[in-house]
Protein backbone atom coordinates (compact mmCIF):
# COMPACT_ATOMS: atom_id res chain seq x y z
CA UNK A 1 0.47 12.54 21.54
CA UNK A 2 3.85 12.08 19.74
CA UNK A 3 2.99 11.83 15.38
CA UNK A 4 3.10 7.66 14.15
CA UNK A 5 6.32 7.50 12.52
CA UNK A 6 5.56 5.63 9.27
CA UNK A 7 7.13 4.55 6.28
CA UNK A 8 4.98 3.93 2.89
CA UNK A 9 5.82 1.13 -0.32
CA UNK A 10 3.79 1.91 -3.10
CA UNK A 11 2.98 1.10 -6.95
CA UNK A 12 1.39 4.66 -6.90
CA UNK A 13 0.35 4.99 -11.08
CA UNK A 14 -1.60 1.87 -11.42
CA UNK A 15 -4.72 1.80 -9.68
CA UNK A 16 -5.87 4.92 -8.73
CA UNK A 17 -6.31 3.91 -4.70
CA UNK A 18 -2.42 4.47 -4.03
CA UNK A 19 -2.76 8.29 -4.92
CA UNK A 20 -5.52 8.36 -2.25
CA UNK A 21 -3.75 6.37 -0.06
CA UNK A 22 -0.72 8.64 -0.13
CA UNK A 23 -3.14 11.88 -0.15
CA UNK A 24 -4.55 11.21 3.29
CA UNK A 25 -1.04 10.16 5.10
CA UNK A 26 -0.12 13.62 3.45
CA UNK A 27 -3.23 15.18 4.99
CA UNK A 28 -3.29 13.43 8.64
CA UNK A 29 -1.77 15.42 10.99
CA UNK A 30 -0.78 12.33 13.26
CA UNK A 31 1.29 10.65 10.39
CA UNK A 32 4.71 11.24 10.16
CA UNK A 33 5.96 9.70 6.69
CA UNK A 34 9.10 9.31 6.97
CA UNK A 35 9.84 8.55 3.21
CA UNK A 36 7.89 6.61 0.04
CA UNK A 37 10.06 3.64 -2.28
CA UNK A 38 8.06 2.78 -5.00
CA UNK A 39 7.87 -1.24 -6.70
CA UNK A 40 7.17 -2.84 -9.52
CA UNK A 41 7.87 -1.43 -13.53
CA UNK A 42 8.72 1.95 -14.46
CA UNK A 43 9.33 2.74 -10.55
CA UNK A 44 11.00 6.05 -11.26
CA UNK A 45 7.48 7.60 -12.60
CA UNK A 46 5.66 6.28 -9.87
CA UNK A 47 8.43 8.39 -7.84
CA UNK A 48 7.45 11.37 -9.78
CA UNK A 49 3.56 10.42 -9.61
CA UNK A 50 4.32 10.28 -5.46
CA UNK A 51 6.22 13.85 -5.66
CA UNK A 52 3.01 15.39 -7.12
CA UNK A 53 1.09 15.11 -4.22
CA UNK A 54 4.20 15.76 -1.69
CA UNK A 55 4.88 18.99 -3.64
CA UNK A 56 1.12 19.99 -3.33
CA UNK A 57 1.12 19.44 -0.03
CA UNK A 58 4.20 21.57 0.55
CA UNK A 59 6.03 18.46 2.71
CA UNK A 60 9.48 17.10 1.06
CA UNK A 61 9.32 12.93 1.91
CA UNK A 62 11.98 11.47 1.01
CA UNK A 63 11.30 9.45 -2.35
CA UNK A 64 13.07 6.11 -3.74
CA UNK A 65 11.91 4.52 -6.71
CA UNK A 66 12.72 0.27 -5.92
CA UNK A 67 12.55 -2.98 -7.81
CA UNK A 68 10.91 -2.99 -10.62
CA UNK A 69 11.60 -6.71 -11.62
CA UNK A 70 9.55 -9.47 -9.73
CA UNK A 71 12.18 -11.99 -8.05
CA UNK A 72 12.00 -14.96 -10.12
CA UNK A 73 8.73 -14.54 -12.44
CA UNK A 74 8.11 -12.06 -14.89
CA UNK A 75 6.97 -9.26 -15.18
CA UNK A 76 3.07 -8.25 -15.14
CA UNK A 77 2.73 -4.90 -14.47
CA UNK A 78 5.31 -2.91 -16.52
CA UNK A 79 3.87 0.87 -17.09
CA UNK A 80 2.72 3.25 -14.46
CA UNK A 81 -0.49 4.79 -16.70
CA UNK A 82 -1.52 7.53 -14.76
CA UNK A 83 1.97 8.87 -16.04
CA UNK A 84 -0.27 10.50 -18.98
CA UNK A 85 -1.49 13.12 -16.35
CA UNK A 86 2.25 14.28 -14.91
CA UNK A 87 2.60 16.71 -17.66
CA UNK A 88 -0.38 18.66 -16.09
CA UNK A 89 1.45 18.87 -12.17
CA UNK A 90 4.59 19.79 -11.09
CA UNK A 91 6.67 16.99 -10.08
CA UNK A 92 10.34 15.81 -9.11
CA UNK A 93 12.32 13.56 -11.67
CA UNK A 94 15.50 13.03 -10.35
CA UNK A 95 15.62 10.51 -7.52
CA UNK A 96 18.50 8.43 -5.70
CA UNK A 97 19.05 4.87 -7.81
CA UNK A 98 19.24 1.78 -6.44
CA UNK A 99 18.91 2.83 -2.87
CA UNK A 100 15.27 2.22 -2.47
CA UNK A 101 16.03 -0.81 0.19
CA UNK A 102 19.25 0.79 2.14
CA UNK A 103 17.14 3.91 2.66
CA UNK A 104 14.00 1.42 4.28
CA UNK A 105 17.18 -0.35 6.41
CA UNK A 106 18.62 2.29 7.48
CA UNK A 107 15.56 4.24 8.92
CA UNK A 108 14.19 1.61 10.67
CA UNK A 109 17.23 0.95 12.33
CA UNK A 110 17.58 4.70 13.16
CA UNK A 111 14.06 4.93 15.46
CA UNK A 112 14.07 0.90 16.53
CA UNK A 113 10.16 -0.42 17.63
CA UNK A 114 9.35 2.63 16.47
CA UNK A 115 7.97 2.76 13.15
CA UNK A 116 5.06 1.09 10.98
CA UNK A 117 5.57 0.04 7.28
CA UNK A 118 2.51 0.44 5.25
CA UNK A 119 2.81 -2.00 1.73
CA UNK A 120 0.22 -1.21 -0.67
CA UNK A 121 2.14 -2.62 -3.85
CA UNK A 122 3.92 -5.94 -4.93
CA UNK A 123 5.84 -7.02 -1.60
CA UNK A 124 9.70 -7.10 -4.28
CA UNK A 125 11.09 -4.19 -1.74
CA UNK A 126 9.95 -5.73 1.54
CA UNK A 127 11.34 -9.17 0.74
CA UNK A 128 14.87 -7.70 -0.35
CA UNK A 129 14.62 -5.52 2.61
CA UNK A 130 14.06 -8.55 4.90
CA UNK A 131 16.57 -10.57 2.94
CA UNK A 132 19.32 -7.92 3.15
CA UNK A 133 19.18 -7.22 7.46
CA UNK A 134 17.28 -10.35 8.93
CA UNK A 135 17.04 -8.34 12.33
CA UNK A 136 14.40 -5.15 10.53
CA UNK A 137 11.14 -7.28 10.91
CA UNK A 138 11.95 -7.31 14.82
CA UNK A 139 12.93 -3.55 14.94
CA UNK A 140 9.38 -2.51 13.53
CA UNK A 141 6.44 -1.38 15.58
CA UNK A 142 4.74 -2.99 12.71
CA UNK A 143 3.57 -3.89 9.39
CA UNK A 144 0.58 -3.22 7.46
CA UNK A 145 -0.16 -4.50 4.43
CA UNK A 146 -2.63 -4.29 1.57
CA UNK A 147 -2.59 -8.09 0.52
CA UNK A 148 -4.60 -11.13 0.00
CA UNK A 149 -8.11 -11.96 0.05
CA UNK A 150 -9.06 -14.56 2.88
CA UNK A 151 -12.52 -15.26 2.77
CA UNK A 152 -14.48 -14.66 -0.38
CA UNK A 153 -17.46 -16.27 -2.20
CA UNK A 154 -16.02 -19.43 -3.84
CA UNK A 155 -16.68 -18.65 -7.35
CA UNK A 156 -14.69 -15.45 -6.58
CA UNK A 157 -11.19 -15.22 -7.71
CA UNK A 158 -8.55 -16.04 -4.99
CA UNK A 159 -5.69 -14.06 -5.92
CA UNK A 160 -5.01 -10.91 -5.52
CA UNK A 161 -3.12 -8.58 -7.58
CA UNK A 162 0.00 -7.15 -5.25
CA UNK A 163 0.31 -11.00 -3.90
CA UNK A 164 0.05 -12.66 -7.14
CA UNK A 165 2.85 -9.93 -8.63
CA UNK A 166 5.42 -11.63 -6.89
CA UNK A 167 4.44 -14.51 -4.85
CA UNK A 168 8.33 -15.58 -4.39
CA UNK A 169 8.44 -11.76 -2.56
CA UNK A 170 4.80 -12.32 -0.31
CA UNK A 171 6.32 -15.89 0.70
CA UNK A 172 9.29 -14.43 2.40
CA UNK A 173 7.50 -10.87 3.55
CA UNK A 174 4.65 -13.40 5.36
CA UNK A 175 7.18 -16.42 6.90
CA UNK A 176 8.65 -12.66 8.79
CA UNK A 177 8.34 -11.95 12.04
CA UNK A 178 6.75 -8.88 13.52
CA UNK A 179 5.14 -7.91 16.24
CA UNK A 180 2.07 -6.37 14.52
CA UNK A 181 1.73 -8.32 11.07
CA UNK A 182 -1.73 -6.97 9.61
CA UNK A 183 -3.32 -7.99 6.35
CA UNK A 184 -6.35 -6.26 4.56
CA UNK A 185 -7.27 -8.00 2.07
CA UNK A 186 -9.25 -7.75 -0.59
CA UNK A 187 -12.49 -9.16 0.57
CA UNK A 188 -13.00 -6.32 3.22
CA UNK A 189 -12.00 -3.39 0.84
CA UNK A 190 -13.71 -4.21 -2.23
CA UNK A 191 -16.86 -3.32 0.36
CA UNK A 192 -15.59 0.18 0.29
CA UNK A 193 -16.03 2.23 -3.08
CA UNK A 194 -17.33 5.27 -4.81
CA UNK A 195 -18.54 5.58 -8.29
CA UNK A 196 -16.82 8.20 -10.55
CA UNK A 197 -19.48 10.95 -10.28
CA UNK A 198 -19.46 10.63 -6.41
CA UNK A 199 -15.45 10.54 -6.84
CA UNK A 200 -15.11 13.78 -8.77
CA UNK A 201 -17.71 15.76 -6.39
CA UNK A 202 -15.93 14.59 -3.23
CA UNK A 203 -12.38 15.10 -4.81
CA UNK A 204 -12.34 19.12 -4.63
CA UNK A 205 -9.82 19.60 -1.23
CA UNK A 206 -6.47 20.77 -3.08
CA UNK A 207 -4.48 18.15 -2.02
CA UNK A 208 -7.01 15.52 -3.86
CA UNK A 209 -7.57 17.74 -7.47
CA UNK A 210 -4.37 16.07 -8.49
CA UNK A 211 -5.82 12.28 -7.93
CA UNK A 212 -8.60 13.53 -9.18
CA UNK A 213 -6.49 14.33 -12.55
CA UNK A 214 -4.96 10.63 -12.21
CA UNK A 215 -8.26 9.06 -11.62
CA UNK A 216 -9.78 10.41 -14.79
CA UNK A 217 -6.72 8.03 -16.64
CA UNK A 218 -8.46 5.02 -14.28
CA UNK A 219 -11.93 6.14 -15.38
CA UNK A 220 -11.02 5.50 -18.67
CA UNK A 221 -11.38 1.78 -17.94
CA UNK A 222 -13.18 1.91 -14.78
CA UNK A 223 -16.51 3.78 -13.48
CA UNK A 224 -15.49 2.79 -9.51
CA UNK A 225 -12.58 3.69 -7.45
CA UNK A 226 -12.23 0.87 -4.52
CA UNK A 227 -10.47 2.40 -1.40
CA UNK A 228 -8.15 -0.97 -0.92
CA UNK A 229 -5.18 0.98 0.42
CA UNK A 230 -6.77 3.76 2.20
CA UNK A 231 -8.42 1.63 4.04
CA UNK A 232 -5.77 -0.32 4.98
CA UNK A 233 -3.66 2.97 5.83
CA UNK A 234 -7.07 3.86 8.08
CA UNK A 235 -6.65 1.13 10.04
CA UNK A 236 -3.41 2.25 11.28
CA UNK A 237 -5.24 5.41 13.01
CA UNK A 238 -8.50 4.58 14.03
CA UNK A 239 -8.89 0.55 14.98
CA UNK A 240 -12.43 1.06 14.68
CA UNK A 241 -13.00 0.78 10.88
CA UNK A 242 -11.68 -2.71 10.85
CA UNK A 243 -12.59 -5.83 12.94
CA UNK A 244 -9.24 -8.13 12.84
CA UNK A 245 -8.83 -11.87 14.27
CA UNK A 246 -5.39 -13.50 14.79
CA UNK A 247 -4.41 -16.73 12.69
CA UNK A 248 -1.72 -17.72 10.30
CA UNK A 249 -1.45 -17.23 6.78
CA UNK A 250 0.27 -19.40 4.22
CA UNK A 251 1.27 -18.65 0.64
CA UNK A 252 0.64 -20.93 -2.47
CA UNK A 253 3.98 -21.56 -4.67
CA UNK A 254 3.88 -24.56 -5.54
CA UNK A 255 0.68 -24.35 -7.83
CA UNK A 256 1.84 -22.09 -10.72
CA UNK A 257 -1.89 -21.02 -11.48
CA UNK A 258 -2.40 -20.20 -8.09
CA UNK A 259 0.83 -18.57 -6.98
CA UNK A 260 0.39 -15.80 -4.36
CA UNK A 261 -2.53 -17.32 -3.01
CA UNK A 262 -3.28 -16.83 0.70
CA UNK A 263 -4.59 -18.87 2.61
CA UNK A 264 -5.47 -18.02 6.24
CA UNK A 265 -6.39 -20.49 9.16
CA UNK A 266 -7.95 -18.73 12.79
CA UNK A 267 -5.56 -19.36 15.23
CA UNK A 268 -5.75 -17.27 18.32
CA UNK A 269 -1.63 -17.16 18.53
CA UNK A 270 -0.90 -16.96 14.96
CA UNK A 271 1.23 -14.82 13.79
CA UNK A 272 -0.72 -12.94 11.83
CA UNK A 273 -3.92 -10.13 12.02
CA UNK A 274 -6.37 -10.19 9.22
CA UNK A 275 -9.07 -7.95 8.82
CA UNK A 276 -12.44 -10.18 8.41
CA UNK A 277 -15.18 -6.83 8.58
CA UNK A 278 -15.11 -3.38 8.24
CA UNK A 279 -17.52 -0.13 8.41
CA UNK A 280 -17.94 1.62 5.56
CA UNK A 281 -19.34 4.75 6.53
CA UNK A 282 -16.71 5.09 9.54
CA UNK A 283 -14.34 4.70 6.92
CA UNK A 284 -15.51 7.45 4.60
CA UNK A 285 -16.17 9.93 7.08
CA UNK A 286 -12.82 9.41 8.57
CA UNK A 287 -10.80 9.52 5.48
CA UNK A 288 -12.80 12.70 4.13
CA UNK A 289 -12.38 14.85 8.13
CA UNK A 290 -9.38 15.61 6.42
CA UNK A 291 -9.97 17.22 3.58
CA UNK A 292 -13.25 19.31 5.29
């Protein structure tokens, strides 16, 4: 079967589940990645944290750093901290400025129906991306996104963090149309975790001693890594991990506490596929088959 051409938009530096993320597209054998933009402050070291793991697993991806400025609020997530263990890997730090949205435009447009993008950071990119060339949400295969939380316990708190970043940004990346517009949100993937001790004896594959280095800066404040984005990059290679249902999701702007709120409604032609269940252990012992 031909490789899934795929491109990936990450805050890699923050929390620790992008370098995962990134680590297993690396390590699948079906994913092609075509190329990596990073989002959201200092954008240029999350670049460098992303060229880490590309240059330890001898493949040269293409790497833009983005936007680091929400669209019209400010910013709320200005430092990349897992920057403090770069020093300790070798790593690119010269990268093409300012071209972080061209590059997405122009690839997509080069392999048309063809390719999946996989968000897993503030949606600032995808937005100006969408803004820039209103035909690229109808030239991709699809879109998969690490966003929202749809249905949690009600004393639970209904935003998440890469909708809430820039909820101007997830208003216009949601009102696009796709073909395949997927959402894992956080209710599903905060049922998928590993405590530090189980992280550290798991991380020992080659590829994942570097994220083990950047986890220790997220253990620092943190005894739990929670596998949001490698789940939802899972999903994109084994439908099995994740039960989905179609409906239509709605962002909150208007309510300045609540901005970046989803909402979701069922809705059997909605626009939009949300994951409502997943299975744990299917997850885990797919993500770790590559790193036997």
């Amino acid at each position: 079967m031909p490789l899934l051409k795929l491109l990936l938009d990450t805050d890699i530096g923050s929390d620790i589940d992008d370098a995962v993320c990134l680590a297993y597209l690396l390590a699948n054998p079906d994913c092609d990645l075509l190329g990596i933009t990073t989002v959201t402050g200092q954008a240029e070291t999350r670049a460098s944290l992303a060229s880490v793991l590309c240059k330890v697993a001898d493949k040269h991806i293409p790497i833009y750093p983005g936007r680091e400025e929400p669209l019209l609020i400010a910013q709320q997530q200005p430092a990349a901290p897992q920057a403090a263990a770069l020093n300790r890997w070798p790593h690119e730090t010269h990268f093409p400025r300012g071209q972080a949205v061209e590059f997405l435009r122009q690839t997509i447009r080069a392999a048309p129906g063809e390719i999946i993008l996989l968000t897993i950071g503030p949606l600032t990119n995808i937005a100006a991306l969408f803004a820039a060339d209103e035909e690229i949400p109808a030239l991709l295969k699809g879109l998969v996104l690490m966003c929202g939380a749809y249905r949690q316990p009600m004393d639970a708190d209904p935003l998440e963090w890469n909708a809430r970043l820039d909820p101007t940004a997830t208003a216009i990346v949601y009102h696009a149309a796709v073909k395949m517009h997927r959402s894992i949100g956080l209710d599903v993937t905060r049922q998928v975790t590993l405590p530090a001790p189980a992280v550290r004896e798991r991380f020992q594959a080659p590829l994942l001693r570097p994220v083990l280095d950047f986890a220790e800066v997220w253990f620092e404040h943190a005894d739990t890594v929670t596998f949001h984005d490698p789940l939802a990059a899972t999903t994109i290679f084994d439908k099995a991990i994740c039960g989905f249902e179609r409906g239509r999701i709605t962002i909150e702007l208007n309510n300045e506490q609540l901005a970046g709120m989803t909402r979701w409604t069922a809705d059997p032609l909605g626009p939009h596929e949300v994951a409502l269940t997943v299975k744990p252990q299917r997850f885990f012992e797919h993500y770790f088959s590559f790193f036997a």
